[in-house]
Protein backbone atom coordinates (compact mmCIF):
# COMPACT_ATOMS: atom_id res chain seq x y z
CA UNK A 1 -4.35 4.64 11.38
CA UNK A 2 -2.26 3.70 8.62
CA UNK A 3 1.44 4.99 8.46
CA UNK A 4 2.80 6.01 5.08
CA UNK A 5 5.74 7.38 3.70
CA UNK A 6 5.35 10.95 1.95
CA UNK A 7 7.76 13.14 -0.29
CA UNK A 8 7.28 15.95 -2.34
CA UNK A 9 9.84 17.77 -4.37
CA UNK A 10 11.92 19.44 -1.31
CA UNK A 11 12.05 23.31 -1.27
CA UNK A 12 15.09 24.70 0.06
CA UNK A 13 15.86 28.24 1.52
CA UNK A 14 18.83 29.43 2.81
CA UNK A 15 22.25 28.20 2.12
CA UNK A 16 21.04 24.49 1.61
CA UNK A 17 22.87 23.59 5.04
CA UNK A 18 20.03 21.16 5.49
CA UNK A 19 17.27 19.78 2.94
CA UNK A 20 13.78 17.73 3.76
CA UNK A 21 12.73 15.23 1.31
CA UNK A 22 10.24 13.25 3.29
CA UNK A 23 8.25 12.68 6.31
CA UNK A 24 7.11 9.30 7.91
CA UNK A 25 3.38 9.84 8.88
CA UNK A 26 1.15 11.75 6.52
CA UNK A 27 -2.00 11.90 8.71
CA UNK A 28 -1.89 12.63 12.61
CA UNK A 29 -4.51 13.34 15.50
CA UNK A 30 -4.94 16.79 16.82
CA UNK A 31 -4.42 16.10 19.90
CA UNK A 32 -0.50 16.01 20.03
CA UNK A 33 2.80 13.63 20.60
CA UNK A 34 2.67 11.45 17.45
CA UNK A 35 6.23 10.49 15.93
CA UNK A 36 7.42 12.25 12.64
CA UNK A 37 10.19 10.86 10.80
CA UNK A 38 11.54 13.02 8.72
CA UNK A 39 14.28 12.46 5.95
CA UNK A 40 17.04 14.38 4.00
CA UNK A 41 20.21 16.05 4.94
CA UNK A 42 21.10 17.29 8.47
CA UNK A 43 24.00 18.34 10.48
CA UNK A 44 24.65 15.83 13.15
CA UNK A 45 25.15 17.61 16.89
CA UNK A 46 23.52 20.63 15.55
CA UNK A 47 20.20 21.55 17.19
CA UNK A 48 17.05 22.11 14.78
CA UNK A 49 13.87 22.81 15.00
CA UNK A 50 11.17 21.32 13.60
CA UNK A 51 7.36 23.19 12.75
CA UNK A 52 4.19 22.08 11.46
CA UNK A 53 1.02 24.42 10.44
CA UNK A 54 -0.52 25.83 7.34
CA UNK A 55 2.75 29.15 6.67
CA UNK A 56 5.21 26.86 6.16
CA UNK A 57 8.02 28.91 8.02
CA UNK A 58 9.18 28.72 11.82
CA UNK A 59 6.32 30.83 12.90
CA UNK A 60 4.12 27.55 12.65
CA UNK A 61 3.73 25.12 15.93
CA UNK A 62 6.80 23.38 17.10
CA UNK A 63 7.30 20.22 17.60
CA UNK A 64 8.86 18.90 20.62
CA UNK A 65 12.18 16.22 20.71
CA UNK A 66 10.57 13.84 22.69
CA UNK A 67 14.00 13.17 25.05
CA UNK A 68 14.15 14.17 28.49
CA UNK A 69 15.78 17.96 29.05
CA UNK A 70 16.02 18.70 25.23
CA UNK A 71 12.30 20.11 25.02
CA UNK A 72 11.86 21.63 21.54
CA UNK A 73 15.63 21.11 20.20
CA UNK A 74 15.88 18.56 18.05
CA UNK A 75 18.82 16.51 16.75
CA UNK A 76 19.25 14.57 14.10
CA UNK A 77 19.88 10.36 14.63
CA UNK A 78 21.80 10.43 11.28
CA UNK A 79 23.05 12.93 8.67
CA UNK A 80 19.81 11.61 6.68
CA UNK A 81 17.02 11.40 9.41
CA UNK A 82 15.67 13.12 12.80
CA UNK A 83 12.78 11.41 14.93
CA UNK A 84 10.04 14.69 16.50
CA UNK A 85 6.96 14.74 18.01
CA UNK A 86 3.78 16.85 17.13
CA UNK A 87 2.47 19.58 18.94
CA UNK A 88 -1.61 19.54 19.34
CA UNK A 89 -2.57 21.01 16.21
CA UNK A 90 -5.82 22.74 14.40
CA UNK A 91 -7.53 19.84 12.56
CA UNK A 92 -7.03 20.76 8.95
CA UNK A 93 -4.51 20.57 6.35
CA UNK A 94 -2.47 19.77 4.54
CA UNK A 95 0.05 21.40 6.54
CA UNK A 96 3.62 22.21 6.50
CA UNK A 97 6.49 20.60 7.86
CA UNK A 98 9.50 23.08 8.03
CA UNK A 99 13.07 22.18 9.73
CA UNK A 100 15.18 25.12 11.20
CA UNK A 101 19.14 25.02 11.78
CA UNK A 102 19.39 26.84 14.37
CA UNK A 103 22.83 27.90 13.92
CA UNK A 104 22.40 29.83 10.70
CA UNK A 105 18.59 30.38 10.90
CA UNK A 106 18.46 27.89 7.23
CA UNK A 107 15.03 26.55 6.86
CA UNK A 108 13.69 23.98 4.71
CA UNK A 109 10.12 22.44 4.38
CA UNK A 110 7.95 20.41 2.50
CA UNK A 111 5.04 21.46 1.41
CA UNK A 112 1.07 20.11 2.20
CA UNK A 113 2.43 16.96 3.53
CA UNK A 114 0.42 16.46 6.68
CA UNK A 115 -3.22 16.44 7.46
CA UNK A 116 -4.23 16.84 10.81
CA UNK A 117 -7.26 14.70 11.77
CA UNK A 118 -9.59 14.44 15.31
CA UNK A 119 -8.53 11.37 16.95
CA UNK A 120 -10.25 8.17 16.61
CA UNK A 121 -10.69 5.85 19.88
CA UNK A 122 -11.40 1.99 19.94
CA UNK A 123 -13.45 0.90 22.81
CA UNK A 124 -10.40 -1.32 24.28
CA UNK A 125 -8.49 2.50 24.97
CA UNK A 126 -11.66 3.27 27.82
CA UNK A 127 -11.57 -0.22 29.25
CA UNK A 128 -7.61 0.49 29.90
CA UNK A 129 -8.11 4.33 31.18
CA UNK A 130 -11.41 3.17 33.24
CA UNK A 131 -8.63 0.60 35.18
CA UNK A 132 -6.33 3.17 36.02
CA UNK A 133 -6.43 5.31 39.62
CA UNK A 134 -8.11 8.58 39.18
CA UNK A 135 -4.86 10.24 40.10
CA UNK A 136 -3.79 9.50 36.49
CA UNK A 137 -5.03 12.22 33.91
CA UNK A 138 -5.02 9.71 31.28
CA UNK A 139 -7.67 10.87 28.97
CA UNK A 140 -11.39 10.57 28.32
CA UNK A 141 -12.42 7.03 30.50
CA UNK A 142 -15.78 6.37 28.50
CA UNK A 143 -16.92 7.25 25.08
CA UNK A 144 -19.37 9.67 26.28
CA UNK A 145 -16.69 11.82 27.19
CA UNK A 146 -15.13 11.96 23.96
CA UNK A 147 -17.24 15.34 21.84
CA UNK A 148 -19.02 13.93 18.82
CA UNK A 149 -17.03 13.91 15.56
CA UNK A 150 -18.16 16.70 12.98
């Protein structure tokens, strides 16, 4: 799956504490925990949340910080970028990605930036799970247990 780097003219709510002018990844899998990078201006030590689905507001899925203890707070790495990871999602799109200061309840999103896709498996991802001890939930161990794609 090829990475890209996606903007759109930023929309901005709030007092403009924080503003989103692009996101790292413009097509994940459904099934969940893919990286977003996401650039613009944040407050650094300031907890956010980050949301992707089809409204565009907080009420969509959050994403999760991917750092031990901080579950679905999420802190910027520089004034100009934070690193989240995506919930499992519907497969549609384009969806929203909309960032939350916490602090003052500020949002700001970009719009139809993310399409959410089923994931696609290469035979050498079986061969690893169908190695690993049963004790391991690690995913679908031959393609027959993967549902057809539509």
């Amino acid at each position: 799956m090829a990475t890209a780097l996606y903007s759109t003219t930023p929309l901005v709510t709030g007092a403009g504490a924080i503003i989103v002018s692009s996101v790292f990844q413009n097509r994940v899998p459904n099934n969940g925990g893919y990286r977003l990078d996401i650039t613009g201006t944040f407050p650094l030590g300031q907890p956010l949340t980050v949301h992707v689905g089809p409204l565009g507001t907080s009420a969509d899925p959050q994403c999760v910080a991917g750092k031990a203890g901080r579950g679905k707070t999420i802190y910027a790495i520089t004034t100009t970028k934070l690193r989240c990871y995506t919930p499992r999602l519907p497969t549609g799109g384009p969806f929203h990605v909309t960032v939350k200061y916490i602090a003052t309840g500020d949002e700001a999103n970009l719009l139809n930036v993310l399409d959410v896709v089923k994931p696609d498996f290469k035979t050498s991802v079986f061969a690893l799970r169908a190695m690993m001890p049963p004790v391991f939930f690690a995913g679908p161990r031959k393609i027959e247990d993967v549902p057809p794609i539509d």
